[in-house]
Protein backbone atom coordinates (compact mmCIF):
# COMPACT_ATOMS: atom_id res chain seq x y z
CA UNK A 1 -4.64 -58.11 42.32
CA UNK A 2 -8.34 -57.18 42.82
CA UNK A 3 -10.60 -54.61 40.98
CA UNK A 4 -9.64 -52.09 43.20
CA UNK A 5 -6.33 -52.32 41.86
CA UNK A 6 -7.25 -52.06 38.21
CA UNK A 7 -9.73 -49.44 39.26
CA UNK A 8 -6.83 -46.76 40.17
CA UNK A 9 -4.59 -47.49 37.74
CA UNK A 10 -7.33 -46.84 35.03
CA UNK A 11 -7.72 -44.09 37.16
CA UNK A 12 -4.55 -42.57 37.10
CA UNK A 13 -4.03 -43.08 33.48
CA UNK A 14 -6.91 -41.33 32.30
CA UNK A 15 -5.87 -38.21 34.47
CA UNK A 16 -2.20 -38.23 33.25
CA UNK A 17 -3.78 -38.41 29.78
CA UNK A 18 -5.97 -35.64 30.75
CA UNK A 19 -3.43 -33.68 31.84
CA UNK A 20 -1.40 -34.19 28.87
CA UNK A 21 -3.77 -32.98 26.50
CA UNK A 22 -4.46 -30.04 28.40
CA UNK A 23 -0.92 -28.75 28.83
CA UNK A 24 -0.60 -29.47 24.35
CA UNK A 25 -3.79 -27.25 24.00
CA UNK A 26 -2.10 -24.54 26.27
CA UNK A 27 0.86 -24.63 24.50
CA UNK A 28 -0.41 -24.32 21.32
CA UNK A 29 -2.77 -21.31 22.37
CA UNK A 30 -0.40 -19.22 24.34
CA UNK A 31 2.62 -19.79 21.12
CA UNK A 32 4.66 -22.65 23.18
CA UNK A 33 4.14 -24.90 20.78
CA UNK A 34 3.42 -25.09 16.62
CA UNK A 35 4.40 -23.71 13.42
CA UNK A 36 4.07 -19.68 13.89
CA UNK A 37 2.82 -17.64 16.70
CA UNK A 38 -0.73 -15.77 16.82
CA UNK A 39 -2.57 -16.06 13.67
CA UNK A 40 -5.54 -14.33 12.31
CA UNK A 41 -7.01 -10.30 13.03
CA UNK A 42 -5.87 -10.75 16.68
CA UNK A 43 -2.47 -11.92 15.21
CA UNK A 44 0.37 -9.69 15.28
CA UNK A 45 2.80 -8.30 12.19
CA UNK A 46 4.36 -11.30 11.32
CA UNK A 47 3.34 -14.67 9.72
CA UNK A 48 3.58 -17.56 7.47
CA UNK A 49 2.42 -16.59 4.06
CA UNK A 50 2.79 -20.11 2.18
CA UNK A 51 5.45 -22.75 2.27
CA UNK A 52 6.18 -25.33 -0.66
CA UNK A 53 8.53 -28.61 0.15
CA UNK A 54 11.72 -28.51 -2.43
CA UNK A 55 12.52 -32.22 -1.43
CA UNK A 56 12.66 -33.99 2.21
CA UNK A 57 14.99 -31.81 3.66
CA UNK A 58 14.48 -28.11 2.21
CA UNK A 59 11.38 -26.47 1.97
CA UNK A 60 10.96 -22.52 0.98
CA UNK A 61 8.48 -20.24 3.23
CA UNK A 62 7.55 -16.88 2.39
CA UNK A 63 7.22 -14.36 5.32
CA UNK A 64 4.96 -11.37 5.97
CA UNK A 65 6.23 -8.44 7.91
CA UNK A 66 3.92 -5.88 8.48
CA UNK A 67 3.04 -5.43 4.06
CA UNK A 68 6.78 -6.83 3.03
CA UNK A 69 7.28 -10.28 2.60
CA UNK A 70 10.71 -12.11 2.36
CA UNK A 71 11.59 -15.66 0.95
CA UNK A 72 13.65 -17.62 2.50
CA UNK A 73 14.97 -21.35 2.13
CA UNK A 74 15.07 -23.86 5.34
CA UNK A 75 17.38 -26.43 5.27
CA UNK A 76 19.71 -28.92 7.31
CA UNK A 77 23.06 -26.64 6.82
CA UNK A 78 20.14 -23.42 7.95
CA UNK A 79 18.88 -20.81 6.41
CA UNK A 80 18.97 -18.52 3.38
CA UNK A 81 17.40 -15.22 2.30
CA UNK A 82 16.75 -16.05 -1.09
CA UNK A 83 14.71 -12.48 -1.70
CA UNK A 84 13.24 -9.42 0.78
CA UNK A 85 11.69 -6.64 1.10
CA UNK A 86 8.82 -7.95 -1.77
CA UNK A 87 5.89 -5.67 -1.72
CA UNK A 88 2.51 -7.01 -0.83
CA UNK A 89 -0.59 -5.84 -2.22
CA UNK A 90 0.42 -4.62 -5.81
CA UNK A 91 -3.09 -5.97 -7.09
CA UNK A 92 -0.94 -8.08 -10.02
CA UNK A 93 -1.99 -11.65 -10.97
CA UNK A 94 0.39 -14.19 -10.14
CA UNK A 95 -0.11 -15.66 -13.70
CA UNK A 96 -0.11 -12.46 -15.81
CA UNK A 97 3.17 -11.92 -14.08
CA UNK A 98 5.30 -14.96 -14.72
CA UNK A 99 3.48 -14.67 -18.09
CA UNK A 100 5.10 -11.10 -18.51
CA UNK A 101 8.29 -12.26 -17.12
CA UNK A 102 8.63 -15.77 -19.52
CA UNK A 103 7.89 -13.31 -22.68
CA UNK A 104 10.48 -10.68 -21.71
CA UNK A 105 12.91 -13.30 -21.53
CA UNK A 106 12.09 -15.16 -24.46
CA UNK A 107 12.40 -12.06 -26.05
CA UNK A 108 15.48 -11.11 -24.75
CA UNK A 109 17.01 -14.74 -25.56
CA UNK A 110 15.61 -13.86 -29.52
CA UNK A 111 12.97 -16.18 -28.85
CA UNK A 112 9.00 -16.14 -29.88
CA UNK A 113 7.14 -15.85 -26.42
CA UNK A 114 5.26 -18.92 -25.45
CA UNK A 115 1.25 -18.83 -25.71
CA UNK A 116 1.15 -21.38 -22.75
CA UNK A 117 -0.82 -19.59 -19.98
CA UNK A 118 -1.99 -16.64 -21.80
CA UNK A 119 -5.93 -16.38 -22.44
CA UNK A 120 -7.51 -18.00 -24.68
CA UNK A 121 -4.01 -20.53 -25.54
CA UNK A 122 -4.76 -23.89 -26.57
């Protein structure tokens, strides 16, 4: 074999690789590819929210539609609506409101409610 030889096949290589990464990128920007579809202002009404990993096989993802969001659990066996139609935008703190919601049960179990959290807790 003589340089010429190694020359082309270098050659071709780099192009298929070329042409590899190109189709990924166009893919990923026309929504062939990828977790989700459009994001951001020029996105559309639906999205991806957040997602949290239960263990290696089930993770939960909360959706957006338009201003309602559902939760919903991904697994092997498929998929669960664990809650919908959540309003968005209710201006609450996250933390106030599991706060509220840990005292109303303690005090519905006859229990003291728990300073952890709350302002100004050790």
């Amino acid at each position: 074999m003589d340089i010429d030889t190694y020359f082309r096949f270098l050659l071709a290589l780099g192009l298929v690789l070329a042409l590899i990464v190109v189709l990924a990128w166009l893919a990923r920007r026309y929504g062939f590819g990828g977790a989700g579809g459009p994001k951001g202002p020029r996105g559309g009404r639906i999205g991806v929210v957040e997602f949290a990993p239960l263990d290696a096989k089930r993770r939960l993802v909360l959706i957006r539609r338009d201003a309602v969001e559902h939760l919903v659990l991904l697994g092997p066996a498929g998929e669960t609506v664990i809650e919908t139609g959540i309003k968005t935008g209710g201006g609450e703190d996250f933390a106030a409101a599991l706060a509220a919601t840990e005292d109303d049960a303690a005090t519905d179990a006859g229990l003291a409610p728990s300073p952890i959290g709350k302002p100004g807790a050790p």
